[in-house]
Protein backbone atom coordinates (compact mmCIF):
# COMPACT_ATOMS: atom_id res chain seq x y z
CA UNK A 1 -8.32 8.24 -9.50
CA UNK A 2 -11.02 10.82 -8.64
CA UNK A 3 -10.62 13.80 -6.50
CA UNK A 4 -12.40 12.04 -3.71
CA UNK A 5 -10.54 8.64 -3.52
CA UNK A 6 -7.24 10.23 -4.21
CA UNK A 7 -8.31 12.20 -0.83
CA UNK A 8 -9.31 8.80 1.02
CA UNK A 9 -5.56 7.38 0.18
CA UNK A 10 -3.89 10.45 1.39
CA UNK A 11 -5.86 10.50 4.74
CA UNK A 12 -4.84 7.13 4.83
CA UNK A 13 -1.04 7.38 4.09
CA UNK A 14 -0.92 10.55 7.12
CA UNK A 15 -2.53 7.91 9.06
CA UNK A 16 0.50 5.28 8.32
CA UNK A 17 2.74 8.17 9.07
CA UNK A 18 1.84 8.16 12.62
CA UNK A 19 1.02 4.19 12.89
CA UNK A 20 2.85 2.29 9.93
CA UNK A 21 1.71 -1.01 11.26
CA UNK A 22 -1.89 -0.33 12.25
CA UNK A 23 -4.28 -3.84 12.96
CA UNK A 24 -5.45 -4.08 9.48
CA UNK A 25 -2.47 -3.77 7.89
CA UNK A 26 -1.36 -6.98 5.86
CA UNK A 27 2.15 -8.52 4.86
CA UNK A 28 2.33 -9.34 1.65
CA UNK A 29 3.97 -13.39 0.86
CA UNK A 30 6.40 -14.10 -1.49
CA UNK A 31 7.70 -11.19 -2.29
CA UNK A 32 11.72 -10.53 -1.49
CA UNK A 33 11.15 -7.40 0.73
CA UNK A 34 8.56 -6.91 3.88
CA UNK A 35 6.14 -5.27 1.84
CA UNK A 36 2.75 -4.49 3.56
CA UNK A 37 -0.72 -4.16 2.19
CA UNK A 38 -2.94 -1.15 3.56
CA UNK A 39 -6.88 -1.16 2.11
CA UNK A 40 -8.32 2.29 1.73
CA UNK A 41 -11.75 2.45 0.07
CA UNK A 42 -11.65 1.19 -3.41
CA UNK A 43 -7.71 1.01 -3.56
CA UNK A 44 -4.91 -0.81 -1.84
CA UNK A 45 -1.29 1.38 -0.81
CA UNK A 46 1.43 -1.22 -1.38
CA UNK A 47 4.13 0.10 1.22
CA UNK A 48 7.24 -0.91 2.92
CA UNK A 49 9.27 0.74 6.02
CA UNK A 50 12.84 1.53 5.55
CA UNK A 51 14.85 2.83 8.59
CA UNK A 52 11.72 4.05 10.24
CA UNK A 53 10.47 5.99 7.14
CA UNK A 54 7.35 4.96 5.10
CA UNK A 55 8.36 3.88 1.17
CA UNK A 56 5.13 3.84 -0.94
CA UNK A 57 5.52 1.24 -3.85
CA UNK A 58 1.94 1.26 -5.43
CA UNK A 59 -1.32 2.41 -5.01
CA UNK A 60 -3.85 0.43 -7.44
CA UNK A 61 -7.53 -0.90 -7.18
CA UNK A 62 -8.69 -3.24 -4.90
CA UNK A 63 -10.67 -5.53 -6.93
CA UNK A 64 -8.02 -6.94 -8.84
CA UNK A 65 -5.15 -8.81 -8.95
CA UNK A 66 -3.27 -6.10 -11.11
CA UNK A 67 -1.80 -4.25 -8.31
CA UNK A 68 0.19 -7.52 -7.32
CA UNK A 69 1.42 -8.27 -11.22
CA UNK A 70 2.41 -4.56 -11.01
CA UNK A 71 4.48 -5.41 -8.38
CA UNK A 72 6.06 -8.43 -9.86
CA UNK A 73 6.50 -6.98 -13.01
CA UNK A 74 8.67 -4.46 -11.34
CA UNK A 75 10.95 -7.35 -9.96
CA UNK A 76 9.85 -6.43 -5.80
């Protein structure tokens, strides 16, 4: 990740600091916890909420469906 997108995700994970469930914000389906989707530029932060504090899981590229194998791979 280059110096500028790894900026965009970190703007956007203070932003889910203050507002974890903002509008855009996706669930992901068929997974076995409440993970949530964010979109930030090129990449998408794969997150979940714990007792009110904000559990990154993955930050990958958007344009592909290896973020979600990731995920799967890992068993979440």
């Amino acid at each position: 990740m280059n110096r500028k997108h790894a900026g965009q995700v970190a703007l956007k994970l203070l932003s889910l600091l203050a507002n974890p469930r903002p509008p855009d914000v996706e669930t992901i389906k068929g997974t076995r916890a409440n993970y949530l989707r964010a979109d930030m530029g090129e990449y998408r932060i794969i997150y979940t909420i714990d007792n009110d504090m904000l559990r990154v899981v993955l930050v990958g590229k958007r344009n592909d469906d290896e973020i979600y194998k990731e995920l799967h791979r890992k068993g979440l």
